[in-house]
C-alpha atoms as a PDB file:
ATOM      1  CA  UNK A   1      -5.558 111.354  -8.893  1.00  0.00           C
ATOM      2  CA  UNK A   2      -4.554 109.187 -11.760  1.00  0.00           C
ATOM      3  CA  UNK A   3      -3.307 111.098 -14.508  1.00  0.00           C
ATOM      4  CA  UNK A   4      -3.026 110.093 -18.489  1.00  0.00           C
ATOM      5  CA  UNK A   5      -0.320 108.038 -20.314  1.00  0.00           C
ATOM      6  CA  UNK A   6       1.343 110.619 -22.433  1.00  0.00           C
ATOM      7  CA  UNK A   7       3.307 109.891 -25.282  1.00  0.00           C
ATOM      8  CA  UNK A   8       6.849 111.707 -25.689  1.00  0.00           C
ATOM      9  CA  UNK A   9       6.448 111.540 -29.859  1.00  0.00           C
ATOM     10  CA  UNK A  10       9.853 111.923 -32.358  1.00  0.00           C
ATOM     11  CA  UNK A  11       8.750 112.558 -35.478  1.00  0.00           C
ATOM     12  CA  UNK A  12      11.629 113.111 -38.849  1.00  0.00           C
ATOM     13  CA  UNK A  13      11.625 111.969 -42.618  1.00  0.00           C
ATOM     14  CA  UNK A  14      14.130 109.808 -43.772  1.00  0.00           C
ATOM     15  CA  UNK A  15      14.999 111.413 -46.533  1.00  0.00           C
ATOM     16  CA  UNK A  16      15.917 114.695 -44.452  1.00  0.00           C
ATOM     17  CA  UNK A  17      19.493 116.408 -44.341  1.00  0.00           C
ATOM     18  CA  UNK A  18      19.610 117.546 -40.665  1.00  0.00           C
ATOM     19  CA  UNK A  19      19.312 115.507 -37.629  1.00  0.00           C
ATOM     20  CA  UNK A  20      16.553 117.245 -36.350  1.00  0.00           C
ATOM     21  CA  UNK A  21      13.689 115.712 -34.603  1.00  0.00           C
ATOM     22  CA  UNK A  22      10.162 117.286 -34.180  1.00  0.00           C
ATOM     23  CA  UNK A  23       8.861 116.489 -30.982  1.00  0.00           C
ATOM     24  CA  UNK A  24       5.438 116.389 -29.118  1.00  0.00           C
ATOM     25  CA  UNK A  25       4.406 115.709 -25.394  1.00  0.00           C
ATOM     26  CA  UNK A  26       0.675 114.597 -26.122  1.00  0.00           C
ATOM     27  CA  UNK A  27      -1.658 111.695 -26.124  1.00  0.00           C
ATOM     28  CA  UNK A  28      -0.603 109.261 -28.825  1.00  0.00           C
ATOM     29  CA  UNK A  29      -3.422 109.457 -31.481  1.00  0.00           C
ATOM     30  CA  UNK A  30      -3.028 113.455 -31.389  1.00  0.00           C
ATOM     31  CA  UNK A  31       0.978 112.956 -32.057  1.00  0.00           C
ATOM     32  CA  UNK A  32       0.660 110.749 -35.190  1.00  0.00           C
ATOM     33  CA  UNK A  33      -2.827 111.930 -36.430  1.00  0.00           C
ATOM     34  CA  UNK A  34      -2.317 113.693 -39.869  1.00  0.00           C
ATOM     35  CA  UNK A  35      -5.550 114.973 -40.066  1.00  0.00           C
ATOM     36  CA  UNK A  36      -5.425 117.042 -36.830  1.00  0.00           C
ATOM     37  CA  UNK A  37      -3.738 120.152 -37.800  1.00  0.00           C
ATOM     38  CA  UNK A  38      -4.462 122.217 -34.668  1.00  0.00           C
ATOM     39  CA  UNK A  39      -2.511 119.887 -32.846  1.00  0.00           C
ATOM     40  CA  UNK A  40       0.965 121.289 -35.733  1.00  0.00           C
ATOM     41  CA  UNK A  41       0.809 124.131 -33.172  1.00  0.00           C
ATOM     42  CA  UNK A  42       1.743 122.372 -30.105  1.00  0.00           C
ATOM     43  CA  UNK A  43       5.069 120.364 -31.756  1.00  0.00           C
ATOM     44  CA  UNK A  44       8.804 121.559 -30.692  1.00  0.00           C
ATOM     45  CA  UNK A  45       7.843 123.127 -27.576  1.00  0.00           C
ATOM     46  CA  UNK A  46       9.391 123.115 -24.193  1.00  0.00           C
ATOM     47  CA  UNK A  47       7.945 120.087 -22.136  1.00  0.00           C
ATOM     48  CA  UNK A  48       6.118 120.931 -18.966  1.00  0.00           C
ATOM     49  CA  UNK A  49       5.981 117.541 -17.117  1.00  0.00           C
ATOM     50  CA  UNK A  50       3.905 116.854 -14.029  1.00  0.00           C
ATOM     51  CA  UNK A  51       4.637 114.833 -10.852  1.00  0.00           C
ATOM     52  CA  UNK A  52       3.810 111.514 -11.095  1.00  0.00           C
ATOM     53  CA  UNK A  53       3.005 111.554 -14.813  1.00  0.00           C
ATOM     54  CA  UNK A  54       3.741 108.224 -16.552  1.00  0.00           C
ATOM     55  CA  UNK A  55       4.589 108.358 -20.537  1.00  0.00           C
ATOM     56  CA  UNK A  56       6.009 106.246 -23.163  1.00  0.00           C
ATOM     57  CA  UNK A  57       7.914 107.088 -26.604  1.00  0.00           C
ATOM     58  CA  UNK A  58       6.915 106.803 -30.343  1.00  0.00           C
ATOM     59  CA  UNK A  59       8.919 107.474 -32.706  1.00  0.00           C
ATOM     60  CA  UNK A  60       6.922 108.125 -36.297  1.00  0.00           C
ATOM     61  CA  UNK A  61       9.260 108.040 -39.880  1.00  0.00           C
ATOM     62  CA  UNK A  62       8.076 109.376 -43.381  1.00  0.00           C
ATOM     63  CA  UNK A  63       9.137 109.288 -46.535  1.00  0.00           C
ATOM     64  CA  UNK A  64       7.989 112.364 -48.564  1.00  0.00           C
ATOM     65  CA  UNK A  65       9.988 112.265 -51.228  1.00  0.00           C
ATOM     66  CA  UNK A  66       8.772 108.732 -51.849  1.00  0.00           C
ATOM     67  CA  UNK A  67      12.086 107.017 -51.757  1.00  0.00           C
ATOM     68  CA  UNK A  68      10.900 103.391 -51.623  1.00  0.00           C
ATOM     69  CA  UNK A  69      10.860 103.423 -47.990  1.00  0.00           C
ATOM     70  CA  UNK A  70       9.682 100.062 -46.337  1.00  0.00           C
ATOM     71  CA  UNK A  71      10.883  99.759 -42.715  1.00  0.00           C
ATOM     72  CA  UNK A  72      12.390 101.317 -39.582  1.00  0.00           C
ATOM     73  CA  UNK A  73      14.515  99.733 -36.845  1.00  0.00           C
ATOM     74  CA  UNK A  74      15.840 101.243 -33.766  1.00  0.00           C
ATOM     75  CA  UNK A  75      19.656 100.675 -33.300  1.00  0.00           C
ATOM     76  CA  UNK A  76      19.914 102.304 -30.270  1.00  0.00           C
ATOM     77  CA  UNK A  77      17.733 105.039 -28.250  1.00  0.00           C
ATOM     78  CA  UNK A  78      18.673 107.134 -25.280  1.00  0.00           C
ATOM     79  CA  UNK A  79      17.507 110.126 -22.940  1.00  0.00           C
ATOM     80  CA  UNK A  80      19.840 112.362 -21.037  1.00  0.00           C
ATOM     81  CA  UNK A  81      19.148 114.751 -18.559  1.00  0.00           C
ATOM     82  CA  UNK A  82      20.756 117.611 -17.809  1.00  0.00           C
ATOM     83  CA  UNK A  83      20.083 119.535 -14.241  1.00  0.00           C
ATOM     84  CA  UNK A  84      19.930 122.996 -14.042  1.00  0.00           C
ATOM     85  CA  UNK A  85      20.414 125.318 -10.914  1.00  0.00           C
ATOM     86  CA  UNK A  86      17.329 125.571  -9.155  1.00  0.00           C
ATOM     87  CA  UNK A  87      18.619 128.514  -6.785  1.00  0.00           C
ATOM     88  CA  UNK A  88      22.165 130.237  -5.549  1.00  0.00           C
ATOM     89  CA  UNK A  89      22.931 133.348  -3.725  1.00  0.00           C
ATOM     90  CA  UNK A  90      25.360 134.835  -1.672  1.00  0.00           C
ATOM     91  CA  UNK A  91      25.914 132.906   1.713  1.00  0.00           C
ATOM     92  CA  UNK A  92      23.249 130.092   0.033  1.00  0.00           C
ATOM     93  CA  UNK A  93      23.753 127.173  -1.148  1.00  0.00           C
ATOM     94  CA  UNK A  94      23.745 126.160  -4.604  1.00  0.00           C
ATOM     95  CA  UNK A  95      20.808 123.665  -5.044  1.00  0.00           C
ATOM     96  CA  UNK A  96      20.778 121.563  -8.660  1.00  0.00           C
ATOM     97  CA  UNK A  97      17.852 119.823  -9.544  1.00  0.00           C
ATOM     98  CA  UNK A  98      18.226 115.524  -9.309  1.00  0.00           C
ATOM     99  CA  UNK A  99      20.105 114.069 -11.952  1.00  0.00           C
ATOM    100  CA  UNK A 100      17.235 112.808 -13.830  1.00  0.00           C
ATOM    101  CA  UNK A 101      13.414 113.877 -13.898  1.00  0.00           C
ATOM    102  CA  UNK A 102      12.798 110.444 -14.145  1.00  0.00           C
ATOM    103  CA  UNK A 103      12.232 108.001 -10.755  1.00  0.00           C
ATOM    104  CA  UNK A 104      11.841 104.715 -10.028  1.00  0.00           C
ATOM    105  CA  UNK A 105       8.558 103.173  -8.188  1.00  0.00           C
ATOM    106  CA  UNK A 106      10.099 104.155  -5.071  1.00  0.00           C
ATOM    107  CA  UNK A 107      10.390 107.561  -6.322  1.00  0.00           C
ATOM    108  CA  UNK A 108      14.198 107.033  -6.198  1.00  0.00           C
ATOM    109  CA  UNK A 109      15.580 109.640  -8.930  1.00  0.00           C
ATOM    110  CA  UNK A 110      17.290 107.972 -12.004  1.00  0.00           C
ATOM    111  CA  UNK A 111      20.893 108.521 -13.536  1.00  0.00           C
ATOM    112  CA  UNK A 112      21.364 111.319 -15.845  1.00  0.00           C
ATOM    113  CA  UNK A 113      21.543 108.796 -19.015  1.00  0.00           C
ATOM    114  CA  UNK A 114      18.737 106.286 -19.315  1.00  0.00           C
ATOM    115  CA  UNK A 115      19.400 104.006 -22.066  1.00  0.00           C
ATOM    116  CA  UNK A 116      15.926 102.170 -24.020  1.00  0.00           C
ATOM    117  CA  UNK A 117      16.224  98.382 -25.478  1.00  0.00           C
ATOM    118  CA  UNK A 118      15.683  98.854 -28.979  1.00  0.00           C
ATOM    119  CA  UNK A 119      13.687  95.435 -29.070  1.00  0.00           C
ATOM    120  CA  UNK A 120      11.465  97.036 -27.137  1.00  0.00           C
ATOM    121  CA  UNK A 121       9.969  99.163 -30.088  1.00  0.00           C
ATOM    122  CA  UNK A 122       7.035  97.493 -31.987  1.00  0.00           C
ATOM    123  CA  UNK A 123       5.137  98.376 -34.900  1.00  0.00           C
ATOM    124  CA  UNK A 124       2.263 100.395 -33.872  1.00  0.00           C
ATOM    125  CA  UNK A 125       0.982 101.866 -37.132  1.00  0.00           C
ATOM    126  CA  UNK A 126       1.859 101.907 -40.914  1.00  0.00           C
ATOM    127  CA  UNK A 127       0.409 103.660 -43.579  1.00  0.00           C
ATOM    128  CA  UNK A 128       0.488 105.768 -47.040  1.00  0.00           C
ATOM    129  CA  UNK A 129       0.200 109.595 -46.837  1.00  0.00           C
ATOM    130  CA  UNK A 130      -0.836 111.252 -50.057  1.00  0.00           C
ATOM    131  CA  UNK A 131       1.998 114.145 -48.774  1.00  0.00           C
ATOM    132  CA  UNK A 132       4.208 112.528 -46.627  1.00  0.00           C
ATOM    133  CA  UNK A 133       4.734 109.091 -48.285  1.00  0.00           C
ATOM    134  CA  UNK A 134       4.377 105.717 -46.572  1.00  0.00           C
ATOM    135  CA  UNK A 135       4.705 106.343 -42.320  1.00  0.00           C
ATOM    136  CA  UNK A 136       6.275 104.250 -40.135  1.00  0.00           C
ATOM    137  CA  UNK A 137       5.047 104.327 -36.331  1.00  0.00           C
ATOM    138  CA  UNK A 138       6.795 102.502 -33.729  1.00  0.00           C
ATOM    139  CA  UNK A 139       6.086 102.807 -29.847  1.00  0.00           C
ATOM    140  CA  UNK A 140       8.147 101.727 -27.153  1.00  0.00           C
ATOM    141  CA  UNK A 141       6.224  99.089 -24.739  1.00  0.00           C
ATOM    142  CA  UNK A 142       7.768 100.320 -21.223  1.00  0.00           C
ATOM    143  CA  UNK A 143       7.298 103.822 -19.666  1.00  0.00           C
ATOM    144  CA  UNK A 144       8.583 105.766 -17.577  1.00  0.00           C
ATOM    145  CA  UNK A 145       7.728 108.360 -14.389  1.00  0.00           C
ATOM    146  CA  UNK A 146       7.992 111.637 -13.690  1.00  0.00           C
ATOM    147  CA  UNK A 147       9.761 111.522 -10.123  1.00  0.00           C
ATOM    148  CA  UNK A 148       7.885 113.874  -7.435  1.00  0.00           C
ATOM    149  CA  UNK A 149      10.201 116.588  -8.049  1.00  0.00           C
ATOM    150  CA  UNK A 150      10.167 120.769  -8.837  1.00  0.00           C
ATOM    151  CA  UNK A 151      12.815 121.728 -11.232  1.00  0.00           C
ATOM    152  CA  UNK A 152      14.307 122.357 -14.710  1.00  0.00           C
ATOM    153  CA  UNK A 153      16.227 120.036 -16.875  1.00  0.00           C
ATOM    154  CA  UNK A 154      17.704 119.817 -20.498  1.00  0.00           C
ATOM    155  CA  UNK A 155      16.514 117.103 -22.254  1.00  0.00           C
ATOM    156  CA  UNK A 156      17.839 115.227 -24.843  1.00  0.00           C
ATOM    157  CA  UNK A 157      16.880 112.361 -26.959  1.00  0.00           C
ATOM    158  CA  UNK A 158      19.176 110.580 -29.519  1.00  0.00           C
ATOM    159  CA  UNK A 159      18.339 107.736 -32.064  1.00  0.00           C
ATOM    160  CA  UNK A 160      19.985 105.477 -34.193  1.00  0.00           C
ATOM    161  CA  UNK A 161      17.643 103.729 -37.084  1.00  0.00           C
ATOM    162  CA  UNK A 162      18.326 101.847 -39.741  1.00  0.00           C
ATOM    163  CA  UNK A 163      15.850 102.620 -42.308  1.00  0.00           C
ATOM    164  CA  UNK A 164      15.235  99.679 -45.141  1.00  0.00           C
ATOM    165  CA  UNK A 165      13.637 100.547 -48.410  1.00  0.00           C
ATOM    166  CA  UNK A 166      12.599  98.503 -51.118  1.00  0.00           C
ATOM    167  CA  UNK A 167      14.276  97.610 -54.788  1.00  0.00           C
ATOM    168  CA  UNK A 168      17.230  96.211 -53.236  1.00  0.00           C
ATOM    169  CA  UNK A 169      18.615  99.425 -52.093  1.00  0.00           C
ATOM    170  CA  UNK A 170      21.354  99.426 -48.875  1.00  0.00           C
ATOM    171  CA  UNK A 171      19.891 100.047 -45.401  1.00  0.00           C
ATOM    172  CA  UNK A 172      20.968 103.333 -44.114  1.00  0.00           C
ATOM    173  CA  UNK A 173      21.793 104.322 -40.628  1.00  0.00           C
ATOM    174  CA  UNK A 174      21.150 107.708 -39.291  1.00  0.00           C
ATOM    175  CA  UNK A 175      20.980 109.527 -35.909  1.00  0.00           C
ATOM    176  CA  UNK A 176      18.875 111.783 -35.112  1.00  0.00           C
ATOM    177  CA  UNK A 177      17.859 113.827 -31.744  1.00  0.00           C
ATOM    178  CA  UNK A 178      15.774 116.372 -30.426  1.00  0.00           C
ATOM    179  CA  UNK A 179      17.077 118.864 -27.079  1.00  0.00           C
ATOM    180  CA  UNK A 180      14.214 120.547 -25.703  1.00  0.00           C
ATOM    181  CA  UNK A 181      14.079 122.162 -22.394  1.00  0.00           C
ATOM    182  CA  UNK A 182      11.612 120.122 -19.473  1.00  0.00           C
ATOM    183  CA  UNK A 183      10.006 121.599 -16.181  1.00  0.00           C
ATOM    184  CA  UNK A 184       8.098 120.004 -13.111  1.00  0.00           C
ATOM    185  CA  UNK A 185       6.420 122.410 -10.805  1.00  0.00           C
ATOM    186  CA  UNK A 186       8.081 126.234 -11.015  1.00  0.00           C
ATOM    187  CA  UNK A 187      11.859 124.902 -11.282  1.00  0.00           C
ATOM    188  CA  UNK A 188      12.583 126.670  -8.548  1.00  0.00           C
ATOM    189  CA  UNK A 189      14.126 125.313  -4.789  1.00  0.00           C
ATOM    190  CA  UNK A 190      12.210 125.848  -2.463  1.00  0.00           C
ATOM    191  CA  UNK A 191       9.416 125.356  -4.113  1.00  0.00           C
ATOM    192  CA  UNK A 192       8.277 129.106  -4.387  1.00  0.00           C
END
């Protein structure tokens, strides 16, 4: 059974003082759709992933305080895993999840830090929001796959941008990042 592209969405103002990312696990137009507030519900939540599952990343900017934003460019992008125990015991073995939720097309598991090519980021929408000032969406054109695996994993997600605004004003560079916690199957070893 073919399942749907998802899209792992970042979403942060540039004009905010934390580092904070809101994140959602969702089709694309659901992510970045301003008029959908049902959808408000489902942001910042752990991510339940499912074998197999392919998904890309966008990565949506704002400007709310209307700061003369223009333009966003990814410096650098990264995910890191983080395995968790999946069971231990007396006279058991400890069993970890893989390093990475993440496999290849051979459903070979990936390292626990997979690093993105910034270039690979286009422009995928732009726009004015009466509350949110102008919005900057930009999607990454690879993907990647949810190896066939049961198990629990942090998850984290860091950015660099530089964000350009208009009148002249310095580019600033920022980081920002997002740690939610990510399942396959009942993160448990066996499977139970």
């Amino acid at each position: 059974m073919t399942q749907a592209l998802m899209t792992l969405t970042a979403r942060f103002d540039v004009n905010q003082i934390n580092d904070g990312i809101d994140w959602l696990f969702a089709d694309l137009d659901s992510a970045i759709s301003s008029e959908n507030a049902a959808v408000e519900a489902y942001w910042n939540r752990d991510i339940e992933f499912s074998a197999g599952q392919d998904f890309r990343i966008a990565i949506t900017a704002s400007d709310k305080e209307k700061t003369g934003f223009e333009s966003l460019e990814i410096v650098d992008c990264c995910l890191i895993t983080r395995p968790q125990i999946l069971s231990c015991g007396p006279n058991e073995r400890t069993y970890y999840a893989p390093p990475s939720m993440f496999a290849t097309s051979s459903s070979q598991p990936l390292g626990a830090v997979y690093r993105i090519d910034p270039s690979s980021f286009t422009v995928h929408s732009t726009g004015i929001d009466p509350e949110k000032g102008r919005n900057v969406t930009l999607l990454w054109d690879g993907h990647l796959t949810v190896g066939p695996y049961n198990g629990v994993w942090e998850l984290s997600f860091y950015v660099t941008v530089r964000i350009k605004r208009d009148g002249g004003q310095p580019d600033q560079f920022r980081v920002f990042y997002f740690d939610p916690e990510t399942e396959i199957g009942n993160g448990t070893y066996p499977p139970r």
